[in-house]
N, C-alpha and C. Protein backbone atom coordinates (compact mmCIF):
# COMPACT_ATOMS: atom_id res chain seq x y z
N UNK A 1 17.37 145.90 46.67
CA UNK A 1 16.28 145.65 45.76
C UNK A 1 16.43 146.56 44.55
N UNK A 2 15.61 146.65 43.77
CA UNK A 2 15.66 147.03 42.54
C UNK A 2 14.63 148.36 42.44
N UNK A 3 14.97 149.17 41.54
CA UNK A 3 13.86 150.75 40.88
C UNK A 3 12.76 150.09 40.42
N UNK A 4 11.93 150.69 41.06
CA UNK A 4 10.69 150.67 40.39
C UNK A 4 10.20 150.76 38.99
N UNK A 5 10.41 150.16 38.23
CA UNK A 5 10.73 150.61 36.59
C UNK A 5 9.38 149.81 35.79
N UNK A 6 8.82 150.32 35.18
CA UNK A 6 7.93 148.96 34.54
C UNK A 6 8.30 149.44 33.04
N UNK A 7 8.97 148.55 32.17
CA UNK A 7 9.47 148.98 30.58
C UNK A 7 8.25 147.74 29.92
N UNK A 8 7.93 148.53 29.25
CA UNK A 8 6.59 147.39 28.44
C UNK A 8 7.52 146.99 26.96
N UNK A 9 6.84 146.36 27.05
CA UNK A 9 7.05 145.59 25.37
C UNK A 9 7.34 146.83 24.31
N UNK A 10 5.84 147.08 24.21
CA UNK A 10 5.72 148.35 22.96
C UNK A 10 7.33 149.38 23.39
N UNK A 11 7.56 149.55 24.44
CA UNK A 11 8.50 150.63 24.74
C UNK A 11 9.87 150.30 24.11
N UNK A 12 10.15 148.91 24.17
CA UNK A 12 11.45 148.16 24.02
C UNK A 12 11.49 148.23 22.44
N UNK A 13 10.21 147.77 21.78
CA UNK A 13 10.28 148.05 20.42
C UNK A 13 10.45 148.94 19.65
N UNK A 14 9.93 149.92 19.99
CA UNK A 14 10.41 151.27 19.55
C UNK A 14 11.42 151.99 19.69
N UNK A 15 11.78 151.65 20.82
CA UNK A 15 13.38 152.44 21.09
C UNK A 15 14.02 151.50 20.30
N UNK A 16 14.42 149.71 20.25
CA UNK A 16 15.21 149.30 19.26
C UNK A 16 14.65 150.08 17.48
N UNK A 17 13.43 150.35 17.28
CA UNK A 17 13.38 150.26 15.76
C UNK A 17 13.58 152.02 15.71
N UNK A 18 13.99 152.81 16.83
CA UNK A 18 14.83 154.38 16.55
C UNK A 18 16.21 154.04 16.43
N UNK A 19 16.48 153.50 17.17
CA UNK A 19 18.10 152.97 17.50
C UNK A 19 18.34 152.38 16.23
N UNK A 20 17.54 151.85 15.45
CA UNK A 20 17.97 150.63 13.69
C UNK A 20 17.94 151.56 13.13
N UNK A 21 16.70 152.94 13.12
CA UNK A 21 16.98 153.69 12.27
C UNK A 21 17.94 154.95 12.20
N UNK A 22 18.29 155.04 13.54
CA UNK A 22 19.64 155.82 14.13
C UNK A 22 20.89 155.47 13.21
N UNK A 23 21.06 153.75 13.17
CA UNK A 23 21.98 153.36 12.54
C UNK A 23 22.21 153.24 11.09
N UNK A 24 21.48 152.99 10.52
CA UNK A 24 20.86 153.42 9.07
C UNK A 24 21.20 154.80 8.46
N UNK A 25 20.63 155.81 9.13
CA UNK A 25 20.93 157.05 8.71
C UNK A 25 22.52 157.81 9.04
N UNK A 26 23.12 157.05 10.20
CA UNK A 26 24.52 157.07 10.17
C UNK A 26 25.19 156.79 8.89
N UNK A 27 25.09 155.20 8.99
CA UNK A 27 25.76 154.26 8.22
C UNK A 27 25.38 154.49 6.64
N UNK A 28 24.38 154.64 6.26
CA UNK A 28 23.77 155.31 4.93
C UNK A 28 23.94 156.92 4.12
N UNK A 29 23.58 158.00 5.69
CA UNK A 29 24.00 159.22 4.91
C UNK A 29 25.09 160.04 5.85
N UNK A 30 25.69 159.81 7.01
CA UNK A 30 26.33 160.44 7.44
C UNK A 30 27.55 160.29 7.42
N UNK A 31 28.11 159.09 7.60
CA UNK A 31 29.67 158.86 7.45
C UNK A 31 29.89 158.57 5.70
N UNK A 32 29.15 159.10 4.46
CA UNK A 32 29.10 158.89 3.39
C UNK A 32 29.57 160.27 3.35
N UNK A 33 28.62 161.22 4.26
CA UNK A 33 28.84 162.84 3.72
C UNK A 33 30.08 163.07 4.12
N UNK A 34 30.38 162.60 5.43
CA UNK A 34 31.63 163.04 6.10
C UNK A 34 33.00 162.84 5.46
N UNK A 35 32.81 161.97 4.55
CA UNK A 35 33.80 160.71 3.54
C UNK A 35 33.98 161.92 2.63
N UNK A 36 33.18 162.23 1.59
CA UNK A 36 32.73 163.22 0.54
C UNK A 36 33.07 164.37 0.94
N UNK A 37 32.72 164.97 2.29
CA UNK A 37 33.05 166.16 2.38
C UNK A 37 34.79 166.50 2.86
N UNK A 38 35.21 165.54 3.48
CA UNK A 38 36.79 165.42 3.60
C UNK A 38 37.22 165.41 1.91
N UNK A 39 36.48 164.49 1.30
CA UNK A 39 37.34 164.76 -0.14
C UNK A 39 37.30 165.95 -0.88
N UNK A 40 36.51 166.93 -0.68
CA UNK A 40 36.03 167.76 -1.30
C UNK A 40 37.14 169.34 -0.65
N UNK A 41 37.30 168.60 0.04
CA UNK A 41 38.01 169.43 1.18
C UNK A 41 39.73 169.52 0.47
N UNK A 42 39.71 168.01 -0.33
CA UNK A 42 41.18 167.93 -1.04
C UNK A 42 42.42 168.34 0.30
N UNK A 43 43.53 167.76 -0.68
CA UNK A 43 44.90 167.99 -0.13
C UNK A 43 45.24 169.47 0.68
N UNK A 44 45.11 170.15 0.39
CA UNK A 44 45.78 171.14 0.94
C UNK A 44 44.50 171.92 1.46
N UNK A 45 44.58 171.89 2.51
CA UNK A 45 44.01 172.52 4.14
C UNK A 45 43.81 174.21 3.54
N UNK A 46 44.73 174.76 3.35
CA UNK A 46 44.40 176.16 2.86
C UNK A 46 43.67 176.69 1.75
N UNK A 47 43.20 175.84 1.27
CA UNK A 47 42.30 176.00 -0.36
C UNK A 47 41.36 177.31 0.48
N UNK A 48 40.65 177.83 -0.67
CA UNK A 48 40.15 179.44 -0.88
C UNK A 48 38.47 178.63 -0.93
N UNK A 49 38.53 177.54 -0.95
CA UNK A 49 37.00 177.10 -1.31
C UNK A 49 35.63 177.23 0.02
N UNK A 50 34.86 178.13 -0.49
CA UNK A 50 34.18 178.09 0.52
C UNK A 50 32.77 176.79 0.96
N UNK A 51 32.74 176.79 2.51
CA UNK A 51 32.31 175.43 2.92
C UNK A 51 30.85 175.83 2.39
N UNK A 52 30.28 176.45 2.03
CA UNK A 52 29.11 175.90 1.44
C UNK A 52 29.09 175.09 -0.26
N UNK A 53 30.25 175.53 -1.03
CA UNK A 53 30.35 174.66 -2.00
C UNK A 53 31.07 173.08 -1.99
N UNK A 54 32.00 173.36 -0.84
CA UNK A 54 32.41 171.43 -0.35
C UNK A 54 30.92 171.13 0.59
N UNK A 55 30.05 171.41 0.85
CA UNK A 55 29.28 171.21 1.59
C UNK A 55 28.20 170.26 0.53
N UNK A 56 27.74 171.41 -0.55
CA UNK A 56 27.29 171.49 -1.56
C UNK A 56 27.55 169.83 -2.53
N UNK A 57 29.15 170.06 -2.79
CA UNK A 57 29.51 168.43 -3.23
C UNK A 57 29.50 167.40 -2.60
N UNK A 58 29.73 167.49 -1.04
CA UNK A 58 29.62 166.44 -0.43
C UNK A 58 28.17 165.78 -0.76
N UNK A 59 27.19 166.72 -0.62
CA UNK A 59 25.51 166.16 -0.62
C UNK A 59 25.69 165.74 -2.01
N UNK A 60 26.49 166.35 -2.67
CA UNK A 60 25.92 165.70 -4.11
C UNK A 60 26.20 164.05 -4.64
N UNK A 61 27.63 164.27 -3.75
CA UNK A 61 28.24 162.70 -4.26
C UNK A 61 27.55 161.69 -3.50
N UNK A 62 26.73 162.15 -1.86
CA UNK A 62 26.02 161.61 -1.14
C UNK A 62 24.88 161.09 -1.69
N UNK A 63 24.17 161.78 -2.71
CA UNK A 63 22.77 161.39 -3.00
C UNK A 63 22.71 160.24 -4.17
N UNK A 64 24.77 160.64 -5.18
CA UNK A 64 24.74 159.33 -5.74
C UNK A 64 24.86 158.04 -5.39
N UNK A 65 25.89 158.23 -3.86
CA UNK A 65 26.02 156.80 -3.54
C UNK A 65 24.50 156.18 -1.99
N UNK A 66 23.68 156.76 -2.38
CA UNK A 66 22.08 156.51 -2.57
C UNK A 66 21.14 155.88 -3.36
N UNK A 67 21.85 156.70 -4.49
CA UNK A 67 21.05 156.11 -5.15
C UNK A 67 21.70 154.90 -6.05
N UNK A 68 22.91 155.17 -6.19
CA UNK A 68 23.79 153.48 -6.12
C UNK A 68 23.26 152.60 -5.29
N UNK A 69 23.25 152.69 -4.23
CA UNK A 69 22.59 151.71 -3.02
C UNK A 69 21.79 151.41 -3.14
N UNK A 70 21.05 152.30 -3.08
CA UNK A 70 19.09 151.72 -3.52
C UNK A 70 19.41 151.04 -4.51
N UNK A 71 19.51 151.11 -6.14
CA UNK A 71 19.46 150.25 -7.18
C UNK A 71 20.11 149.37 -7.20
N UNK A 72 20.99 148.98 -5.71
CA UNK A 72 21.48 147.55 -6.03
C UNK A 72 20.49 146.69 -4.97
N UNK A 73 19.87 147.52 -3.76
CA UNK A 73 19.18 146.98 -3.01
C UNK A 73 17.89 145.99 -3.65
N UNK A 74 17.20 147.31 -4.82
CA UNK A 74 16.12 146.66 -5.51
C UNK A 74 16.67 145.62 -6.54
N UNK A 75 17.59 145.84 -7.12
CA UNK A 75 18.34 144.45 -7.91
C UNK A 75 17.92 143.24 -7.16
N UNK A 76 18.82 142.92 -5.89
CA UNK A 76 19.03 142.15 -5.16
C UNK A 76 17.74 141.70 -4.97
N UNK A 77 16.77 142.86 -4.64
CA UNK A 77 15.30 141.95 -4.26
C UNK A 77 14.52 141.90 -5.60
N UNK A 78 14.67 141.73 -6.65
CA UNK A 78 14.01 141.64 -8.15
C UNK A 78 14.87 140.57 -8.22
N UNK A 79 16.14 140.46 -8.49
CA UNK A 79 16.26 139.33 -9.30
C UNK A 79 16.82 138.19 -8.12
N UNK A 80 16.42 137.45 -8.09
CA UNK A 80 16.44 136.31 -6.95
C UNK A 80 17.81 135.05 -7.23
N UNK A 81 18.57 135.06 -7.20
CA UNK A 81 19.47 134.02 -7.38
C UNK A 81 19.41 132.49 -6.92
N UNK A 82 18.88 131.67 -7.65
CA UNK A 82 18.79 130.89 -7.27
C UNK A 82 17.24 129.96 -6.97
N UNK A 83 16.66 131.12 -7.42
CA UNK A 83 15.05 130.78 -7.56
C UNK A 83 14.52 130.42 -9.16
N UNK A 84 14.37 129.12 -9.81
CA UNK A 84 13.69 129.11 -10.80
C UNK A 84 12.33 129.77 -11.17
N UNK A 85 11.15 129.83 -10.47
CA UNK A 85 10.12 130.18 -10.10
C UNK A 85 9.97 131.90 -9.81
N UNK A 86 9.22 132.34 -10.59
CA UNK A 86 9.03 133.60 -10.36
C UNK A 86 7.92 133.93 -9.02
N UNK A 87 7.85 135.13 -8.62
CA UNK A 87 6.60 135.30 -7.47
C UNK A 87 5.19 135.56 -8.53
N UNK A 88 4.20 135.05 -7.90
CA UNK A 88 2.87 134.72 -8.83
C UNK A 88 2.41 136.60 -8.21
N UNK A 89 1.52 136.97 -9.34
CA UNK A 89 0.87 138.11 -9.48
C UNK A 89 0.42 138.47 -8.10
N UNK A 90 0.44 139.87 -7.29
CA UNK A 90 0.01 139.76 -6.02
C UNK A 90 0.09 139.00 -4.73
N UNK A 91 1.58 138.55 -5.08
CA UNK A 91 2.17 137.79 -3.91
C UNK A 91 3.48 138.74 -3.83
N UNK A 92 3.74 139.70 -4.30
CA UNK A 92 5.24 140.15 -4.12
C UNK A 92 5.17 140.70 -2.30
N UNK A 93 4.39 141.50 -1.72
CA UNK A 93 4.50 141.90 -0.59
C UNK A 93 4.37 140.34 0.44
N UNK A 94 3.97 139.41 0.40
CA UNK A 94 4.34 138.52 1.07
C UNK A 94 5.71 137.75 1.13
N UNK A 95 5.70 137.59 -0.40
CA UNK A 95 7.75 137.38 -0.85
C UNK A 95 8.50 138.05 -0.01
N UNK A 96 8.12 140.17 0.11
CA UNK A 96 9.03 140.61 0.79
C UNK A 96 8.79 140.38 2.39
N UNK A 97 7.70 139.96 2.98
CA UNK A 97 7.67 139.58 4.03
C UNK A 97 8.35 138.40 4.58
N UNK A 98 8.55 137.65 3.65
CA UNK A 98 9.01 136.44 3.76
C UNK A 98 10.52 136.26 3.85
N UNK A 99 11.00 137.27 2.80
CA UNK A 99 12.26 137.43 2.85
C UNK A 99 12.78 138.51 4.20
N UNK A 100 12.21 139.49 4.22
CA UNK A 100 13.01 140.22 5.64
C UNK A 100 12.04 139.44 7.23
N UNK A 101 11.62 138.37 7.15
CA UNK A 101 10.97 138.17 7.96
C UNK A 101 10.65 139.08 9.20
N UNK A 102 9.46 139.54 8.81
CA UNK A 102 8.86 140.90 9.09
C UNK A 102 7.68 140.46 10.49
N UNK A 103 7.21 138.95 10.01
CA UNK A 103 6.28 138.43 11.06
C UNK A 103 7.03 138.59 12.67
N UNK A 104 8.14 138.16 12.97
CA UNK A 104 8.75 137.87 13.87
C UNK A 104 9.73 139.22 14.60
């Protein structure tokens, strides 16, 4: 037979929407820094540079390709391809509901 386990709904949801945001903050700021901070690190292994200033650039080039990201994210959701019709005054938060289908 099986453990006694009772996993509710609410429980399942939340651990997936830590786990999305687990992946997010990987995929968004950590393997970006890790990228940045290897470059910063340059060719030759013996450089005199100390890790709080490659540390230092890594975050920096990190926060641009952030904020690269974001401004193409909001692009993407401002300008609509393919839509003649603009969203009417005080409908934009349903648009974005509509578009990340948020109901479901």
């Amino acid at each position: 037979e099986g453990l006694p386990i009772s996993v509710s709904q609410a429980f399942v949801e939340l651990t997936y929407t830590r786990l999305f945001g687990l992946l997010i903050f990987s995929t968004y700021f950590m393997v970006p820094y890790a990228y940045f901070y290897g470059e910063e690190r340059g060719a030759d292994i013996d450089d005199d540079k100390e890790p709080c200033s490659r540390s230092c650039g890594a975050l920096r080039y990190t926060s641009y390709y952030i904020v690269f990201i974001s401004l193409l994210l909001v692009m993407g959701l401002v300008f609509r391809p393919g839509q003649s019709r603009t969203v009417e005054k005080g409908q934009e938060v349903e648009y974005l509901r509509t578009l990340l289908d948020m109901d479901h």
